[in-house]
Protein backbone atom coordinates (compact mmCIF):
# COMPACT_ATOMS: atom_id res chain seq x y z
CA UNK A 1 202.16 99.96 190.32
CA UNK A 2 204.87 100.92 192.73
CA UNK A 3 205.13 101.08 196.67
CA UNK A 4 206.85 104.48 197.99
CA UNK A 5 208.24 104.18 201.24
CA UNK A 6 209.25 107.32 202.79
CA UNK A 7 211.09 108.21 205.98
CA UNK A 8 210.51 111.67 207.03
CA UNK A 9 210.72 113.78 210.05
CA UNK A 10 207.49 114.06 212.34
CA UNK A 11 206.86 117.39 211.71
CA UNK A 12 206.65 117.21 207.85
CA UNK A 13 203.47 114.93 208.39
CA UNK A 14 200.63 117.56 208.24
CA UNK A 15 202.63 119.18 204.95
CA UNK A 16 203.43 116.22 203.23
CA UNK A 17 199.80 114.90 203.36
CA UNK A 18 198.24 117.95 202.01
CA UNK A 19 201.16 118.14 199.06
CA UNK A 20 200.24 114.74 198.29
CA UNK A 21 196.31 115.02 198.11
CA UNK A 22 197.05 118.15 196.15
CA UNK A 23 198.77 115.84 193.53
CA UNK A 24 195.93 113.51 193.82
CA UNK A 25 197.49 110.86 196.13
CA UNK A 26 194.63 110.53 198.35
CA UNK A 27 195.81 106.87 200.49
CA UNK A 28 198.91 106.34 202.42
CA UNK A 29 199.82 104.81 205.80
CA UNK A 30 201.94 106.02 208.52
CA UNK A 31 203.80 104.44 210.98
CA UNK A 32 206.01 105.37 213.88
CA UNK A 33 209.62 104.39 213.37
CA UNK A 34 212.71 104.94 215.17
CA UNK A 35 216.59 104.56 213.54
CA UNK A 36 219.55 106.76 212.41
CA UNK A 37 221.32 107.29 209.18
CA UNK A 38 223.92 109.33 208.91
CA UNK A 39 222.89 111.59 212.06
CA UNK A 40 223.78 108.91 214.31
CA UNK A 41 221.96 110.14 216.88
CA UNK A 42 222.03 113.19 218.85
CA UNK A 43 223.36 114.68 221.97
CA UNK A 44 220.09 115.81 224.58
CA UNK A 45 220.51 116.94 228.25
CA UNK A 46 218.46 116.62 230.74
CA UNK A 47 218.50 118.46 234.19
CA UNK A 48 222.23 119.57 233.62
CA UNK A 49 223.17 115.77 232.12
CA UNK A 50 223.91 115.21 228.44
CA UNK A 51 222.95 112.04 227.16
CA UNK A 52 223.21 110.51 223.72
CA UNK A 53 220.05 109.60 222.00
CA UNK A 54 220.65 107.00 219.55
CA UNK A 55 217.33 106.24 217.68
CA UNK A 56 215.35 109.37 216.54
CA UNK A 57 211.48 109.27 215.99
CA UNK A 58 210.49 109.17 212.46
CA UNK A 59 207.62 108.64 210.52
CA UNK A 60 207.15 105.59 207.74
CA UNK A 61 204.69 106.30 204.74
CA UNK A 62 203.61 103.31 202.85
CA UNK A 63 202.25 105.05 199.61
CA UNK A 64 200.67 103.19 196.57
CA UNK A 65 200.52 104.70 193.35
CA UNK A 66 200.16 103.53 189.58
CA UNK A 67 202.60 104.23 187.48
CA UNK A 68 201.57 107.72 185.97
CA UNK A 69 201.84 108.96 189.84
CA UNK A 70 205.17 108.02 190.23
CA UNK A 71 207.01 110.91 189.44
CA UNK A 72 204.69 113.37 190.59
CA UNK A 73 204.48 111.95 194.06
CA UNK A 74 208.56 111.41 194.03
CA UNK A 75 208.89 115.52 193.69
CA UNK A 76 206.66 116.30 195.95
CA UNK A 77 207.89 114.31 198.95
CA UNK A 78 211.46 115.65 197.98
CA UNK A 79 210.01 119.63 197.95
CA UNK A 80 207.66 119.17 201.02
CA UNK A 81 209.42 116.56 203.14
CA UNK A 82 212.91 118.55 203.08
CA UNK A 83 213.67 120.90 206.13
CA UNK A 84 215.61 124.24 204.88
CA UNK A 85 215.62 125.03 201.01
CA UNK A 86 218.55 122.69 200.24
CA UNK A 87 217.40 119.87 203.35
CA UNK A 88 219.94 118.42 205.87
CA UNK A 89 220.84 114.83 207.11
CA UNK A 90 218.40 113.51 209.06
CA UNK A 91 215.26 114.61 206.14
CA UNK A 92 214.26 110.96 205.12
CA UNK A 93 214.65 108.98 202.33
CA UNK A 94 212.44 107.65 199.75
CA UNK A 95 212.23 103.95 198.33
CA UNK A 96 210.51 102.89 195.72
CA UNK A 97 209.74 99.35 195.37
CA UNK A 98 207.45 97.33 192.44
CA UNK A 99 204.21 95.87 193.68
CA UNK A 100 202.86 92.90 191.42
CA UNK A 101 199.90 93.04 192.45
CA UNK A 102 196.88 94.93 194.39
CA UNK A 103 193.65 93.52 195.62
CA UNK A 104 190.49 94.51 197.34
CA UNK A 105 188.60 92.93 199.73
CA UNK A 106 185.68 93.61 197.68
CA UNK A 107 187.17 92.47 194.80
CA UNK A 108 189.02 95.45 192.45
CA UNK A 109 192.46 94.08 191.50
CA UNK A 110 194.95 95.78 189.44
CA UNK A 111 195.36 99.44 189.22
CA UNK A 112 191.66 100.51 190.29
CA UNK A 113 192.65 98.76 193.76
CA UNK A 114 194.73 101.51 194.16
């Protein structure tokens, strides 16, 4: 079992959820996040003032998936998630991280808890 955390932009959302369910990821959960990578930032104005805007909105998916989902759900956040055909700085980023275990309230454990 593995934990995907993705960073993407807010407007990949409604495309990146209906690329995963396609793949047969059914359960994530989003959060709103603001930071900066590489863009550090960006330059707004604002009735005739520029301004620097230092933390951009994001989005945070928490996605669990056994191990035969891995790579399938890894390809399609990098296709759907990316802005442009080749992407630019500021797309995201994907972690994954190893999850020792998963339980249910109800009692699954293991893989089916997924």
């Amino acid at each position: 079992m593995k934990l995907l955390l993705a960073i993407i932009q807010p407007t990949k959302l409604h495309a990146v959820r209906e690329a995963l369910y396609r793949a047969g990821i059914e359960r994530m959960t989003v959060c709103d996040a603001q930071g900066y990578g590489r863009q550090r930032g960006q330059t707004a104005t604002y009735r005739g003032i520029e301004y620097k805007v230092h933390m951009l909105r994001k989005l945070s998916l928490e996605i669990w998936v056994n191990d035969d989902y891995l790579e399938k759900a890894i390809e399609t956040l990098q296709e759907v998630a990316r802005t442009g055909s080749e992407g630019t700085i500021g797309d995201g980023k994907i972690f994954v991280l190893p999850t020792e275990a998963a339980m249910t309230c109800d009692g699954l454990r293991g893989p089916e808890a997924i």
